[in-house]
N, C-alpha and C. Protein backbone atom coordinates (compact mmCIF):
# COMPACT_ATOMS: atom_id res chain seq x y z
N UNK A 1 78.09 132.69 72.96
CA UNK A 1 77.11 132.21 73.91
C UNK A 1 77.32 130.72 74.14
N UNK A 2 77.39 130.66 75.25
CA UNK A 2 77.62 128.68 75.54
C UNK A 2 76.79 128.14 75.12
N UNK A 3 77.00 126.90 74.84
CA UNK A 3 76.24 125.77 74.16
C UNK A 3 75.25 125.59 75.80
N UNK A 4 74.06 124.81 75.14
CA UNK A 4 73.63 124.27 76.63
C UNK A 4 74.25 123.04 77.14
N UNK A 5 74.91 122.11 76.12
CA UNK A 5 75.64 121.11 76.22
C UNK A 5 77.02 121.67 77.49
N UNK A 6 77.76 122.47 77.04
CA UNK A 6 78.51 123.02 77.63
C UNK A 6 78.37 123.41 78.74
N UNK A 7 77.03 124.18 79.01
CA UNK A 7 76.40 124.23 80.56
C UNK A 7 76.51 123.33 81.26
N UNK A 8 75.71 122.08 80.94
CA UNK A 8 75.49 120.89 81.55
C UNK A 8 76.67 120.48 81.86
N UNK A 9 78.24 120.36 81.22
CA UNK A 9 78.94 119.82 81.20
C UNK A 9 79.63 120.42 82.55
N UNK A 10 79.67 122.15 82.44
CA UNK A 10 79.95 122.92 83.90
C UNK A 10 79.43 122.61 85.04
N UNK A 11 77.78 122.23 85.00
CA UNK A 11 77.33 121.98 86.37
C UNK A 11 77.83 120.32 86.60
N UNK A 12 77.60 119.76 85.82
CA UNK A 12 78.07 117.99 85.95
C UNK A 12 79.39 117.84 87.16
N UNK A 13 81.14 118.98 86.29
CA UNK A 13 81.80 119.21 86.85
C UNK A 13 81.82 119.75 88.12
N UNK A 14 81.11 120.91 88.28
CA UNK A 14 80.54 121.15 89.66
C UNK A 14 80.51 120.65 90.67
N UNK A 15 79.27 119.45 90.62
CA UNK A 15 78.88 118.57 91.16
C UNK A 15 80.22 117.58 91.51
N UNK A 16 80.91 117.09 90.78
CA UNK A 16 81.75 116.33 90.95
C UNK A 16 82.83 116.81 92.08
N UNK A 17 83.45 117.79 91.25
CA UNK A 17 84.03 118.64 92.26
C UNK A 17 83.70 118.69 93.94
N UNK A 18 82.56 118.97 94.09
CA UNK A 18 81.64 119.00 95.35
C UNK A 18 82.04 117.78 95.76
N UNK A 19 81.30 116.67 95.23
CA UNK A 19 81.36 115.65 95.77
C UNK A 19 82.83 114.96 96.27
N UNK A 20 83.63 115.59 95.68
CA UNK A 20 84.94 114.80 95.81
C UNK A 20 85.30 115.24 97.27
N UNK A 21 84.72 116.82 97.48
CA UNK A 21 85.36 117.56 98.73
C UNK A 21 84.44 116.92 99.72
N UNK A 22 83.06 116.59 99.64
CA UNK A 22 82.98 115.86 100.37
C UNK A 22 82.64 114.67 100.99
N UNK A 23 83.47 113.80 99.76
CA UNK A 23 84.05 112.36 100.35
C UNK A 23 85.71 112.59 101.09
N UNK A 24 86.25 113.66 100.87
CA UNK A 24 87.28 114.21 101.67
C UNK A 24 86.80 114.48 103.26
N UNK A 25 86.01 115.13 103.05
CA UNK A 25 85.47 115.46 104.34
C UNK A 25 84.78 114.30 105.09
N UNK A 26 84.32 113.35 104.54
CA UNK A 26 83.84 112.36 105.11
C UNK A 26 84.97 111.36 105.55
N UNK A 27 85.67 111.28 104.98
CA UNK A 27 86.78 110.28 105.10
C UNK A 27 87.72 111.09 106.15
N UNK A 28 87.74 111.92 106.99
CA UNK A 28 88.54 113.09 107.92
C UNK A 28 87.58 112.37 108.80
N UNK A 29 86.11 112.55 108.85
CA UNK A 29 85.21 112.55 110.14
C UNK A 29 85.74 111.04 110.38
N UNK A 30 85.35 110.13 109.40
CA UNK A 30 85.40 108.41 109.68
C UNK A 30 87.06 108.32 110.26
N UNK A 31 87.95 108.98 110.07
CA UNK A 31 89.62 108.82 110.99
C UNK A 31 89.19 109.54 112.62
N UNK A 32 88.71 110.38 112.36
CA UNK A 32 88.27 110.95 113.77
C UNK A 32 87.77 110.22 114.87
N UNK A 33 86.25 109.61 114.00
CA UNK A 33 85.14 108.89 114.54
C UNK A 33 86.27 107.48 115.17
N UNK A 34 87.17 107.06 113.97
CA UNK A 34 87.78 105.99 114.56
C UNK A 34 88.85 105.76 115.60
N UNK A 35 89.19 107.04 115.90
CA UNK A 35 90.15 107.39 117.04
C UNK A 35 89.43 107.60 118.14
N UNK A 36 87.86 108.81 118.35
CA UNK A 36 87.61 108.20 119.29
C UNK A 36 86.81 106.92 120.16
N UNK A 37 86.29 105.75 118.79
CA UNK A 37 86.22 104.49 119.50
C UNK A 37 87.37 103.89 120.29
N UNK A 38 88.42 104.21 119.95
CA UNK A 38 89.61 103.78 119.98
C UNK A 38 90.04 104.03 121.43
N UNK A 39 89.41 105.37 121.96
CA UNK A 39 90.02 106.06 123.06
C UNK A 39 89.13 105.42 124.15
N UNK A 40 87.72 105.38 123.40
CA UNK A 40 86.60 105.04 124.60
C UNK A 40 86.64 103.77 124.81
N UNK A 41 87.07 102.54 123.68
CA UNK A 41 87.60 101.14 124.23
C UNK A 41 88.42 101.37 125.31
N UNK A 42 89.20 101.98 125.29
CA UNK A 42 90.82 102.34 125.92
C UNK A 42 89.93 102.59 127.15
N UNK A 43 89.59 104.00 127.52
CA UNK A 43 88.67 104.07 128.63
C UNK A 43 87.81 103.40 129.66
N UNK A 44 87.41 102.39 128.36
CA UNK A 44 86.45 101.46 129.13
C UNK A 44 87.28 100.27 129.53
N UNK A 45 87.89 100.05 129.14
CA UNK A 45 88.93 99.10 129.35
C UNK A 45 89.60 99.34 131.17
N UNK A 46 90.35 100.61 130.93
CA UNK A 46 90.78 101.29 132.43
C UNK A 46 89.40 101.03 133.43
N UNK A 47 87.86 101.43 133.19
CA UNK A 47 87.44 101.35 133.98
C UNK A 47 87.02 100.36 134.27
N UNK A 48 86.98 99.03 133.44
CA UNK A 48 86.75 98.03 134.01
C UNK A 48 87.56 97.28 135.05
N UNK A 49 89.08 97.62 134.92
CA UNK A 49 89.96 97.02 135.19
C UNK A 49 89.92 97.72 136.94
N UNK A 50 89.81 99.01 136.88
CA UNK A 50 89.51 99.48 138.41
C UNK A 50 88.36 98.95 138.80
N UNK A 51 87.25 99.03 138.60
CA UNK A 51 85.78 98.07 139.12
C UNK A 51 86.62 97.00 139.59
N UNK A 52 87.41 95.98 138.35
CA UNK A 52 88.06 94.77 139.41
C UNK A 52 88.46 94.55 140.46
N UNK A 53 89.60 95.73 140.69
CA UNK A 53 90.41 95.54 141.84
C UNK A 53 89.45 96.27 143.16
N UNK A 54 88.40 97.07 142.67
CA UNK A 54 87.86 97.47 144.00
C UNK A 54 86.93 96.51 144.60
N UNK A 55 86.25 95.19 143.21
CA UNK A 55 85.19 94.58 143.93
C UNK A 55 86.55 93.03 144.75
N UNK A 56 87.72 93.37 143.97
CA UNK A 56 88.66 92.31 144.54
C UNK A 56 89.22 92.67 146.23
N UNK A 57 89.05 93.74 146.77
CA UNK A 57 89.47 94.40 147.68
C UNK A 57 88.36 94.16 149.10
């Protein structure tokens, strides 16, 4: 029969476990999240640059 020590020590691991998958998973969203600021600078960038030339026109 397991110790209860031993229990605790399973769920502790558990937990850890968990957590590791998701600071994995968090650290995937934050590369994501940072690609698409990346795209929508980019974007906004293009559309400013057309606003220019049409209010230059």
């Amino acid at each position: 029969m397991p110790s209860k020590k031993n229990d605790r020590l399973s769920r502790v691991e558990r937990l850890v476990e968990k957590i590791a998958v998701e600071i994995r998973e968090l650290r995937e969203f934050q590369k994501e999240t940072t690609e698409q600021i990346r795209e929508l600078k980019e974007a906004q960038k293009k559309t400013d640059e057309q606003l220019k030339k049409q209010t230059n026109n």
